[in-house]
N, C-alpha and C. Protein backbone atom coordinates (compact mmCIF):
# COMPACT_ATOMS: atom_id res chain seq x y z
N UNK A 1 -90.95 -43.26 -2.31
CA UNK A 1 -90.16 -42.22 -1.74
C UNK A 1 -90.01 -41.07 -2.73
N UNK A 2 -90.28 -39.74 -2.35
CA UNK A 2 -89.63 -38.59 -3.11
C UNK A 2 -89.32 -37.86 -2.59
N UNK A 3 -88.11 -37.13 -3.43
CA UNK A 3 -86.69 -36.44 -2.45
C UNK A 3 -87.14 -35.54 -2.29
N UNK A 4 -86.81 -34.75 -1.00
CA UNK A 4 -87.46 -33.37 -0.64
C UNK A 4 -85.85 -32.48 -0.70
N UNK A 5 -86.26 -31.30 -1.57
CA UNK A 5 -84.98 -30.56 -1.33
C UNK A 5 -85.57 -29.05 -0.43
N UNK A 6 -84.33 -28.63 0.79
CA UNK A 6 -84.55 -27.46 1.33
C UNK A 6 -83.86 -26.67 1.30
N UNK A 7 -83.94 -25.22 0.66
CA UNK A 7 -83.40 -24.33 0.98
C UNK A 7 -83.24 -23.28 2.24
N UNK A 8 -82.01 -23.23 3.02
CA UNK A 8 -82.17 -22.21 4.54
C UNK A 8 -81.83 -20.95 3.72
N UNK A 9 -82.56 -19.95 4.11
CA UNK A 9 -81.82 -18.48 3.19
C UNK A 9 -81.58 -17.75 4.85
N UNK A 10 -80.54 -17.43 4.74
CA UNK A 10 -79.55 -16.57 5.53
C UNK A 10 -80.44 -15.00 6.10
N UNK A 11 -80.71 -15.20 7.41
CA UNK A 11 -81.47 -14.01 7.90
C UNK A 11 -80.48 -12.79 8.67
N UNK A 12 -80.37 -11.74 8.98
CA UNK A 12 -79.79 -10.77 9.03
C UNK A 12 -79.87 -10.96 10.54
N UNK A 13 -79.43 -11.87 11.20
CA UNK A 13 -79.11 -11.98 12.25
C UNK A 13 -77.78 -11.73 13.34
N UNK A 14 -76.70 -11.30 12.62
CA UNK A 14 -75.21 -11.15 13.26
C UNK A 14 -74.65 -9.67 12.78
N UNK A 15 -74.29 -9.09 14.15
CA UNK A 15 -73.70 -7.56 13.54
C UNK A 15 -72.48 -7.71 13.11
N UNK A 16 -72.60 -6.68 12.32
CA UNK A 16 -71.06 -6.49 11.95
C UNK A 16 -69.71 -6.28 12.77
N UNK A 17 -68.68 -7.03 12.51
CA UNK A 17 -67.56 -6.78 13.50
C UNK A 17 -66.49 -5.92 12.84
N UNK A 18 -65.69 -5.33 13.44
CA UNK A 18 -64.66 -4.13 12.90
C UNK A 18 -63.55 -4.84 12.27
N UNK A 19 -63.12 -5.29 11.33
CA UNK A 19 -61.76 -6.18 11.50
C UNK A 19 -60.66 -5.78 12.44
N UNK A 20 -60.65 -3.85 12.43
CA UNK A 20 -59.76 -3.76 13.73
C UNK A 20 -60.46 -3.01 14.89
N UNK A 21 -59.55 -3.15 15.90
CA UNK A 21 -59.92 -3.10 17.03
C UNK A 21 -60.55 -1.14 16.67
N UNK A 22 -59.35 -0.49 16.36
CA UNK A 22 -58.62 0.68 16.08
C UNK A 22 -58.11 1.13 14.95
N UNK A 23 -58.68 2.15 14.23
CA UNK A 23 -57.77 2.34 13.08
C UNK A 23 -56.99 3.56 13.76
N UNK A 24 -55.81 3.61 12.70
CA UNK A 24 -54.89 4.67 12.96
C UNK A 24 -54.12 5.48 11.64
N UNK A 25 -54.11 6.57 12.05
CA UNK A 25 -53.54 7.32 10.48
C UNK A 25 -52.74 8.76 11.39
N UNK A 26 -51.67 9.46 10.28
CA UNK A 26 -51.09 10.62 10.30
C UNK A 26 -51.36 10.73 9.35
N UNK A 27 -51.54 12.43 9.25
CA UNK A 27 -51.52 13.57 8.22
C UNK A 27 -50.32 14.67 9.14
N UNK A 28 -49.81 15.46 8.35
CA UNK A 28 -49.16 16.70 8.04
C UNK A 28 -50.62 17.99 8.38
N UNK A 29 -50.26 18.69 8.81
CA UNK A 29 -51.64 19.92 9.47
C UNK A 29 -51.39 20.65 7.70
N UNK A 30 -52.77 20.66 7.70
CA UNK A 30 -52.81 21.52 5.85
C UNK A 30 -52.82 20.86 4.98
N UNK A 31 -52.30 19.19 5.36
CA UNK A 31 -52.76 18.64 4.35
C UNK A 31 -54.06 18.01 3.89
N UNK A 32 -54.24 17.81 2.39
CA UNK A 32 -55.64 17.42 1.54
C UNK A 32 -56.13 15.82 1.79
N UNK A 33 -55.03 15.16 1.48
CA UNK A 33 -54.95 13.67 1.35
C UNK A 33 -53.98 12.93 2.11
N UNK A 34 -54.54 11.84 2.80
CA UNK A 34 -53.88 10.69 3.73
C UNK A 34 -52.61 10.11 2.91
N UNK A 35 -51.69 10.26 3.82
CA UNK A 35 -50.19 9.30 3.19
C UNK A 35 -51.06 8.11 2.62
N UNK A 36 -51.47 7.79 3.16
CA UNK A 36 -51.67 5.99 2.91
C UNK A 36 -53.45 6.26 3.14
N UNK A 37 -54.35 5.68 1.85
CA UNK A 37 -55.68 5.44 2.51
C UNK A 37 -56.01 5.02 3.51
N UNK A 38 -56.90 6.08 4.58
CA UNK A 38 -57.46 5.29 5.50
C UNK A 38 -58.94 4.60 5.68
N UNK A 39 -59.13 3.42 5.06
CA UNK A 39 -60.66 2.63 5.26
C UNK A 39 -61.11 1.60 6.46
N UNK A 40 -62.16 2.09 7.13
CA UNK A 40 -62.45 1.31 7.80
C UNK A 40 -63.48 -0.39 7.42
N UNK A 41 -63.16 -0.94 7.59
CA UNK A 41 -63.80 -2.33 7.53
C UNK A 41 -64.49 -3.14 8.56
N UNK A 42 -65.72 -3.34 8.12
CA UNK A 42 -66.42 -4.30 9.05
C UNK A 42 -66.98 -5.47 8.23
N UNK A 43 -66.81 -6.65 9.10
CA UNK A 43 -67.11 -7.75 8.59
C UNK A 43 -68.60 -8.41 8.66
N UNK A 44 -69.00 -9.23 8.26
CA UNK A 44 -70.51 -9.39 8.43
C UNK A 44 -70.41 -11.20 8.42
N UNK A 45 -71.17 -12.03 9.11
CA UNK A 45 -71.52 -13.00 9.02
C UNK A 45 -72.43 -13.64 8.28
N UNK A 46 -73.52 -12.76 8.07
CA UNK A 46 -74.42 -12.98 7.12
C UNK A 46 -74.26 -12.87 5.63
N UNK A 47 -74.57 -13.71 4.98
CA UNK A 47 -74.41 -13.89 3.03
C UNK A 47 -74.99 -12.37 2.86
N UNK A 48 -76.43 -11.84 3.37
CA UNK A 48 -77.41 -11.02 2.80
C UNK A 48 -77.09 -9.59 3.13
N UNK A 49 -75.77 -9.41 4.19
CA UNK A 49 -75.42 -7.87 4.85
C UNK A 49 -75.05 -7.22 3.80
N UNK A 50 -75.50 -5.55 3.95
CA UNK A 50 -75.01 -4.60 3.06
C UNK A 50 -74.79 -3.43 3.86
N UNK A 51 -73.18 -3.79 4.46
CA UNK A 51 -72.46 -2.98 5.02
C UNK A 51 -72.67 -1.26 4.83
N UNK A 52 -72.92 -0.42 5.30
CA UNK A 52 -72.62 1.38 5.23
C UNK A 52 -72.39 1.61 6.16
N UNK A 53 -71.67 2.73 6.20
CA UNK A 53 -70.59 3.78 7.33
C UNK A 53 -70.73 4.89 7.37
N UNK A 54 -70.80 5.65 8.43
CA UNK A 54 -71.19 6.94 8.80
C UNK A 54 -70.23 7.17 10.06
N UNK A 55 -69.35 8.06 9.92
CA UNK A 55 -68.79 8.92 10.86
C UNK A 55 -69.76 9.37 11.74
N UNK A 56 -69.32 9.57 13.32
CA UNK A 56 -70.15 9.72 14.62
C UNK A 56 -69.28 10.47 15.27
N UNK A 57 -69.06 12.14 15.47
CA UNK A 57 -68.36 13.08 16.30
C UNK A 57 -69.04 14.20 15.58
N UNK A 58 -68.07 14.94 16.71
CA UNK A 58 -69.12 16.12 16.78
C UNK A 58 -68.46 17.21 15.10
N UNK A 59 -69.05 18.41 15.56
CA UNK A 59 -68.90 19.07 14.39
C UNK A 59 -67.25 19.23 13.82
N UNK A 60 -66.18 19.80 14.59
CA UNK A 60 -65.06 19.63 14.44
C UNK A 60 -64.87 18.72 13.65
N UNK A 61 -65.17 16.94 13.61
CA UNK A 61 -64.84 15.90 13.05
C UNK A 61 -65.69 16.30 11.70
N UNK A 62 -66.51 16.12 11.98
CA UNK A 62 -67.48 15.74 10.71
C UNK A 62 -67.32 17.15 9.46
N UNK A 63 -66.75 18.09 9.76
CA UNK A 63 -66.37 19.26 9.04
C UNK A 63 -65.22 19.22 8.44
N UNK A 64 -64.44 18.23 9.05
CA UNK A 64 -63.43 17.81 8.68
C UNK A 64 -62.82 16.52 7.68
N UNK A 65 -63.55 15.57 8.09
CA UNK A 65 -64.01 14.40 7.47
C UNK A 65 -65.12 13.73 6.96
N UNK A 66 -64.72 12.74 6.02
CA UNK A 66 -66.06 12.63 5.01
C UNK A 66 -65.37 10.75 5.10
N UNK A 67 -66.89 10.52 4.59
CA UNK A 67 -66.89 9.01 4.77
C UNK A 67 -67.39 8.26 2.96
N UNK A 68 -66.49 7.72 2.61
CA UNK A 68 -67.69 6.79 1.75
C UNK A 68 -68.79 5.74 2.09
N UNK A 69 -69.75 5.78 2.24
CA UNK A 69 -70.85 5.33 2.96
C UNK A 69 -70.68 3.64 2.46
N UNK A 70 -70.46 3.19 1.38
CA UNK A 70 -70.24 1.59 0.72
C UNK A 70 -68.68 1.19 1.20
N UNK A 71 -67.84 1.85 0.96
CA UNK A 71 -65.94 1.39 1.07
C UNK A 71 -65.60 1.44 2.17
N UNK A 72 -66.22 2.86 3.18
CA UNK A 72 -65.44 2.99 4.49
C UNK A 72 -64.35 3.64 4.56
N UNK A 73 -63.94 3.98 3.15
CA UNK A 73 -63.12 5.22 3.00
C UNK A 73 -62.99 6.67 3.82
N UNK A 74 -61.92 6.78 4.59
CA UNK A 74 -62.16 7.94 5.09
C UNK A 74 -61.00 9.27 4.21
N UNK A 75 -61.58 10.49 4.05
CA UNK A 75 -60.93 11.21 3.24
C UNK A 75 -61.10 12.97 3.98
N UNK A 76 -60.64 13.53 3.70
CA UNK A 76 -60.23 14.71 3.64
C UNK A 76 -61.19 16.05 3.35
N UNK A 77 -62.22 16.59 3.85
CA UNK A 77 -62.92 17.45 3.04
C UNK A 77 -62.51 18.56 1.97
N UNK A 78 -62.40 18.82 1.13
CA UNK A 78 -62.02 19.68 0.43
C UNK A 78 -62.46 20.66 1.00
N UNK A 79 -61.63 21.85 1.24
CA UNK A 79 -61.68 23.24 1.73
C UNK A 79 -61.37 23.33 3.57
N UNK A 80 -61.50 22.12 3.94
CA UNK A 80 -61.27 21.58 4.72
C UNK A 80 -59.94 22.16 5.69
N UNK A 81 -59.64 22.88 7.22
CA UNK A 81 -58.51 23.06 7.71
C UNK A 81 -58.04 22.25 8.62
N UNK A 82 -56.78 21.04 8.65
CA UNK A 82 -56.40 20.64 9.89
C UNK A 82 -55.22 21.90 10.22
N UNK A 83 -55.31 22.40 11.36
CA UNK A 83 -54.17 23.01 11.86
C UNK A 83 -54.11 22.97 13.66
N UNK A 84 -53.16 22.36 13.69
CA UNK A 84 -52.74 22.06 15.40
C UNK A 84 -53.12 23.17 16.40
N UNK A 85 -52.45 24.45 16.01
CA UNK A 85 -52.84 25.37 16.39
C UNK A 85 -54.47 25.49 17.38
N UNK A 86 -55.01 25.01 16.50
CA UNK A 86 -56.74 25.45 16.76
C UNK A 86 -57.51 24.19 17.77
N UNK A 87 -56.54 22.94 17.65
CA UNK A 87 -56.74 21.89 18.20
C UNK A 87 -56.54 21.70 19.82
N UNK A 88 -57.45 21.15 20.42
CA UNK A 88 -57.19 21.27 21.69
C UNK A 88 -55.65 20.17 21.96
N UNK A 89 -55.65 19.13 21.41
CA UNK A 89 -54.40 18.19 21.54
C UNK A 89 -54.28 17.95 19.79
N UNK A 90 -53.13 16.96 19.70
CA UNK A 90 -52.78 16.46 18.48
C UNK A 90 -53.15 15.94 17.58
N UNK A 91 -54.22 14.65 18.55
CA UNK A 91 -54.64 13.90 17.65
C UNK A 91 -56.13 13.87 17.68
N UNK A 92 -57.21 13.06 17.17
CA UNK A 92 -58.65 13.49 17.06
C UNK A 92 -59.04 11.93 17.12
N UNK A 93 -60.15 11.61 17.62
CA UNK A 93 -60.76 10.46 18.09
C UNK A 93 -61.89 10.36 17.80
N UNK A 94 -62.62 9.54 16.96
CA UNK A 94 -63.66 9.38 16.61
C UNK A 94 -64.45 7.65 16.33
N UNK A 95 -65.54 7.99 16.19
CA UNK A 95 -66.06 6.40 15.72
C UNK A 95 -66.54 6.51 14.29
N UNK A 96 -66.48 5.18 13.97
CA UNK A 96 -66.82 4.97 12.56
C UNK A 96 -68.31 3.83 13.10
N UNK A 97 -69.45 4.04 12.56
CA UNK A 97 -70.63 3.31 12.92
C UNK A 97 -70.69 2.32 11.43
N UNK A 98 -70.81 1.05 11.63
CA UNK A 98 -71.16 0.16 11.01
C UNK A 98 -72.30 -0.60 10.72
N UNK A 99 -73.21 -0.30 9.56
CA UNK A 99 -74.73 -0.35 9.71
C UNK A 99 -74.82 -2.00 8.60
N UNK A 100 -75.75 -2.60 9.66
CA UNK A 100 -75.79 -4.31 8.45
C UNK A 100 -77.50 -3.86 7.87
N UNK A 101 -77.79 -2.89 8.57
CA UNK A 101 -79.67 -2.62 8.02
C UNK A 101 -80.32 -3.31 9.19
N UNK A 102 -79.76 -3.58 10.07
CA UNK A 102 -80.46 -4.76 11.75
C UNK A 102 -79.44 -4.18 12.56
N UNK A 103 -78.34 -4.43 12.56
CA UNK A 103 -77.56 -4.21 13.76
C UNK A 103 -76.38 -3.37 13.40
N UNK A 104 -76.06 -2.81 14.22
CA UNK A 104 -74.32 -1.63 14.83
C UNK A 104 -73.57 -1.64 15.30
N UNK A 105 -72.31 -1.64 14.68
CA UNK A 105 -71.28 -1.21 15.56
C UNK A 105 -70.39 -0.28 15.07
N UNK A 106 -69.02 0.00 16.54
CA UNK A 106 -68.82 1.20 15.94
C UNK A 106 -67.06 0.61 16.13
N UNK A 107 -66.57 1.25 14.94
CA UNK A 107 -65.00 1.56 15.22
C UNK A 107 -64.26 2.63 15.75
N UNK A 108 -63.25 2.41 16.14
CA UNK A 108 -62.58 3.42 16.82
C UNK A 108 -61.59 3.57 15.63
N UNK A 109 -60.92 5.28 15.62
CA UNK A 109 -60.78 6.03 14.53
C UNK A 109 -59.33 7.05 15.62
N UNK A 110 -58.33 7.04 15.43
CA UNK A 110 -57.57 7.89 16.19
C UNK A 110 -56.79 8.44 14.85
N UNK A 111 -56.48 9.60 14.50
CA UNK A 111 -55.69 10.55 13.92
C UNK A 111 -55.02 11.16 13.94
N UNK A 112 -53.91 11.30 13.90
CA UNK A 112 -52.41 11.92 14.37
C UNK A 112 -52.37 13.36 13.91
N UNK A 113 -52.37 14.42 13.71
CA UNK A 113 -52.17 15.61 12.91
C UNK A 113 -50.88 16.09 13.67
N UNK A 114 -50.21 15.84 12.58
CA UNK A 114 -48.60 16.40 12.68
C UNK A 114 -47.97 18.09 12.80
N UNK A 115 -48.01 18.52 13.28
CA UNK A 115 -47.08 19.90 13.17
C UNK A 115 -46.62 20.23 12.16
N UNK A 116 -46.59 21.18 11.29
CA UNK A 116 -45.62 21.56 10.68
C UNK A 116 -45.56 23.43 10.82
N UNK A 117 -44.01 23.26 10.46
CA UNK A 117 -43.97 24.75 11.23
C UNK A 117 -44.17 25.73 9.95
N UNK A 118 -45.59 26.24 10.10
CA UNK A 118 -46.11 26.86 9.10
C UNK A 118 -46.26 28.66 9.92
N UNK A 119 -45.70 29.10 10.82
CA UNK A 119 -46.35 29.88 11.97
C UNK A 119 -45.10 30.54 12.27
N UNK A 120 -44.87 31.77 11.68
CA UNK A 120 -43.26 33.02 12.07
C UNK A 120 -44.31 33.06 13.58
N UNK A 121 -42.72 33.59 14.04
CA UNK A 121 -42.58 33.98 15.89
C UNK A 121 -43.36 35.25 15.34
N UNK A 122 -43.81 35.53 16.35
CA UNK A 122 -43.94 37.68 16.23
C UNK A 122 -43.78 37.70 17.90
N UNK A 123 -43.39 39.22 18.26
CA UNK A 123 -42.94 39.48 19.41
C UNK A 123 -43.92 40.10 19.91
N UNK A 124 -44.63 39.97 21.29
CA UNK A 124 -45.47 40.15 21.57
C UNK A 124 -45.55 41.91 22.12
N UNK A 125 -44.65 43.04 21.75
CA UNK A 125 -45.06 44.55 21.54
C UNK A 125 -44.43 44.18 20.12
N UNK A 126 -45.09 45.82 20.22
CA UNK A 126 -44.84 46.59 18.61
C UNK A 126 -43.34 46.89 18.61
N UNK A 127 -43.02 47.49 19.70
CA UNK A 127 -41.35 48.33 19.80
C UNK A 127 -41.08 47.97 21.34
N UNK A 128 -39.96 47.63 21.65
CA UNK A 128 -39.42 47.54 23.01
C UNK A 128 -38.21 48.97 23.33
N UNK A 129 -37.90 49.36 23.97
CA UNK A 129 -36.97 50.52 23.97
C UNK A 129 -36.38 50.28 25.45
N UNK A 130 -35.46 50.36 25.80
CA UNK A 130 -34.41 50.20 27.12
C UNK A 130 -33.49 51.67 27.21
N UNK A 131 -32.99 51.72 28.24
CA UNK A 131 -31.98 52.52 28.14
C UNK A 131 -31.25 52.04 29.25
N UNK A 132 -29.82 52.14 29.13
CA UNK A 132 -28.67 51.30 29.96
C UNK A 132 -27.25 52.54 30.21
N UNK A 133 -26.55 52.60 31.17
CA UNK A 133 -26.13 53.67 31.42
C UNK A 133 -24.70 53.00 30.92
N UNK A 134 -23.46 53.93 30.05
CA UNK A 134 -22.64 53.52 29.49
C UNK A 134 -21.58 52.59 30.91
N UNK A 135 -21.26 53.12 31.59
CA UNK A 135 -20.38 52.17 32.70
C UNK A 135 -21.13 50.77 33.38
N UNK A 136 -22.49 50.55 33.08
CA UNK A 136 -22.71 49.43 33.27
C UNK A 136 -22.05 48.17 33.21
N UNK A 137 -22.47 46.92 34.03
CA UNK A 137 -21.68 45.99 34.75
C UNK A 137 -21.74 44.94 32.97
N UNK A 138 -20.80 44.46 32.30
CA UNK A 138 -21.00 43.44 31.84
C UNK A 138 -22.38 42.36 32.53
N UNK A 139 -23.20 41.81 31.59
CA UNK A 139 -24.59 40.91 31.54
C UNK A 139 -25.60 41.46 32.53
N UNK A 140 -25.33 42.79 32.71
CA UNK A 140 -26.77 43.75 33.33
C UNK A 140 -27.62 43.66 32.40
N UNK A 141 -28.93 42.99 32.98
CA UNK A 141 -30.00 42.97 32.35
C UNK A 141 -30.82 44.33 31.84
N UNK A 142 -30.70 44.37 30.34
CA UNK A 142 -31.64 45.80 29.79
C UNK A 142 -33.06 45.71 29.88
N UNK A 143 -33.41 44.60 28.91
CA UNK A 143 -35.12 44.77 28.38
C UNK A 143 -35.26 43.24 28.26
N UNK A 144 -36.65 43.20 28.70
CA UNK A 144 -37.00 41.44 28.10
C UNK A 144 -37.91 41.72 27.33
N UNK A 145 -37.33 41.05 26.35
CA UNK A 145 -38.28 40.60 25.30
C UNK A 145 -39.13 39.48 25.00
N UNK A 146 -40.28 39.33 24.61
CA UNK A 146 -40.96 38.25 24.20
C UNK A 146 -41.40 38.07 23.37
N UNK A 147 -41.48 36.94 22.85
CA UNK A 147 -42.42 36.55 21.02
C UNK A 147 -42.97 35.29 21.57
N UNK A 148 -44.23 34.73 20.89
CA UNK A 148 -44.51 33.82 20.51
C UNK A 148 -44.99 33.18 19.15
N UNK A 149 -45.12 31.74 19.03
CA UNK A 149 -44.90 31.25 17.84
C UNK A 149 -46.22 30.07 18.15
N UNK A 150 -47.38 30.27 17.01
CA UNK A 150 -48.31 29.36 17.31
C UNK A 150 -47.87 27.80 17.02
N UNK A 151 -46.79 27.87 16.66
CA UNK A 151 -46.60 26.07 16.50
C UNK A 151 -46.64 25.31 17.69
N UNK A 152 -46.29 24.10 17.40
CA UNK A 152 -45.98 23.34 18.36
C UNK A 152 -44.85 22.28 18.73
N UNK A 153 -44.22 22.07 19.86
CA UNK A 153 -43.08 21.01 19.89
C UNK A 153 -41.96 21.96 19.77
N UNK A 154 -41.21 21.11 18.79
CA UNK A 154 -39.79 21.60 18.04
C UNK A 154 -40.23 22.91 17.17
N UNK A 155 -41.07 23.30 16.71
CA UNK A 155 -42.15 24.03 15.55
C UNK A 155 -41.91 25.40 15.97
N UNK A 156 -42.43 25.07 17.85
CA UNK A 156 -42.62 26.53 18.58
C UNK A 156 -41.14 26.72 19.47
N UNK A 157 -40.20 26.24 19.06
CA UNK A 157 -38.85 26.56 20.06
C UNK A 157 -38.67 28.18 18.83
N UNK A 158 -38.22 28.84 19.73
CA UNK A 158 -37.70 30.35 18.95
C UNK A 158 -35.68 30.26 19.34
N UNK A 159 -35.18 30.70 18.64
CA UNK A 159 -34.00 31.23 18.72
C UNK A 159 -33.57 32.44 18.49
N UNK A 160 -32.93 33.12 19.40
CA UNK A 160 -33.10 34.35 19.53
C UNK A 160 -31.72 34.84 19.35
N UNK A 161 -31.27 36.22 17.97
CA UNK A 161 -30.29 36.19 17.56
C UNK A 161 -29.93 38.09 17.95
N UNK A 162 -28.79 38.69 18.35
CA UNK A 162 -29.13 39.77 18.39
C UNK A 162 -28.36 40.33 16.80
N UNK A 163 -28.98 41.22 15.80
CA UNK A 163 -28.72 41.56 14.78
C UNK A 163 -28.06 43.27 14.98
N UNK A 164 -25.97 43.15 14.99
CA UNK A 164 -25.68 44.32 15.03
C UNK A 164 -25.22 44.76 13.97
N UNK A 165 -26.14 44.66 12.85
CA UNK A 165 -25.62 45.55 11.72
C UNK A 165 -26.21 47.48 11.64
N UNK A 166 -27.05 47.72 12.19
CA UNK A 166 -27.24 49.11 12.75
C UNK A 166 -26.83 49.27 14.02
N UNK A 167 -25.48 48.96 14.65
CA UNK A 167 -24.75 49.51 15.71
C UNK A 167 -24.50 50.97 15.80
N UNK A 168 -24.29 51.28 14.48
CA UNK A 168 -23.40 52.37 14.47
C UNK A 168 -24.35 53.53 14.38
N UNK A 169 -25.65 53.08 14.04
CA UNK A 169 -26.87 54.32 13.91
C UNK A 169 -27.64 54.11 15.23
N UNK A 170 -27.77 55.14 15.80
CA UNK A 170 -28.86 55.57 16.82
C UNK A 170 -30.41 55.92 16.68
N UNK A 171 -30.97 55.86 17.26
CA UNK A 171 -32.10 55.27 17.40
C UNK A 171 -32.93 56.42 17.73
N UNK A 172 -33.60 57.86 17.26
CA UNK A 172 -34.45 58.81 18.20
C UNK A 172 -35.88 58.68 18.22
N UNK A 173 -36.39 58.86 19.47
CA UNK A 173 -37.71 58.57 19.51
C UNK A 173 -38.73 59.40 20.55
């Protein structure tokens, strides 16, 4: 009798799975860097996988975000603008693709971009001018005014104050 020894070596047969279903993160609009790192992770079955990651959206995303191709790190582009304003909604949705060198998959990627009220009201003329006849009725309506404010939420509420410290000066025009 002589002993036969066998080695099985591990073939690249099983894709990678996401550990989550979903990742999720907030940023502040303007900001550089994530409160908390956001990395995506995929797992591999195989001994021989050598996991890389590549972000999958369109230009918006990818102008915006950068991937470490080995960690799954997702980060911030330098020079980079999040601002709500410009955004069709709040948050941004993307996939993260998970490459074993055989098989793919992809994670889901949702991003919160927060408001901040970075954005003065301006009133939408240059000068408004009314004229109101002195015996008028107490809360007769003079002039409407309007402003808007590119924020959003609580960001874009305006409060509107009337300032009578030039009461006493008149106005020619």
């Amino acid at each position: 009798m002589v002993p036969l020894r066998i080695s099985v070596t591990d073939a690249n047969d099983s894709p990678p799975v996401c550990e989550s279903p979903l990742y999720r993160a907030a940023v502040d609009e303007g900001a550089h860097v994530f409160d908390s790192p956001l990395v995506v992770k995929a797992r591999d079955a195989d001994t021989i996988s050598d996991i890389t990651y590549r972000i999958i959206g369109d230009e918006q995303i990818t102008s915006v975000f950068a991937i470490d191709r080995r960690t799954g790190q997702i980060t911030i582009r330098p020079n980079a603008t999040l601002d709500v304003t410009y955004l069709k909604r709040d948050y941004l949705v993307f996939a993260v693709e998970a490459n074993d060198g055989a098989f793919t998959t992809n994670c889901g990627v949702n991003i919160t971009v927060r408001d901040v009220n970075n954005h003065a009201p301006r009133f939408l003329a240059e000068e408004y001018s009314a004229v109101v006849e002195e015996n008028s009725e107490i809360g007769t309506s003079v002039e409407k005014l309007q402003a808007e404010d590119l924020d959003s939420g609580i960001n874009a509420e305006i409060r509107w104050v009337i300032d009578d410290t030039n009461r006493n000066q008149s106005v020619l025009m």
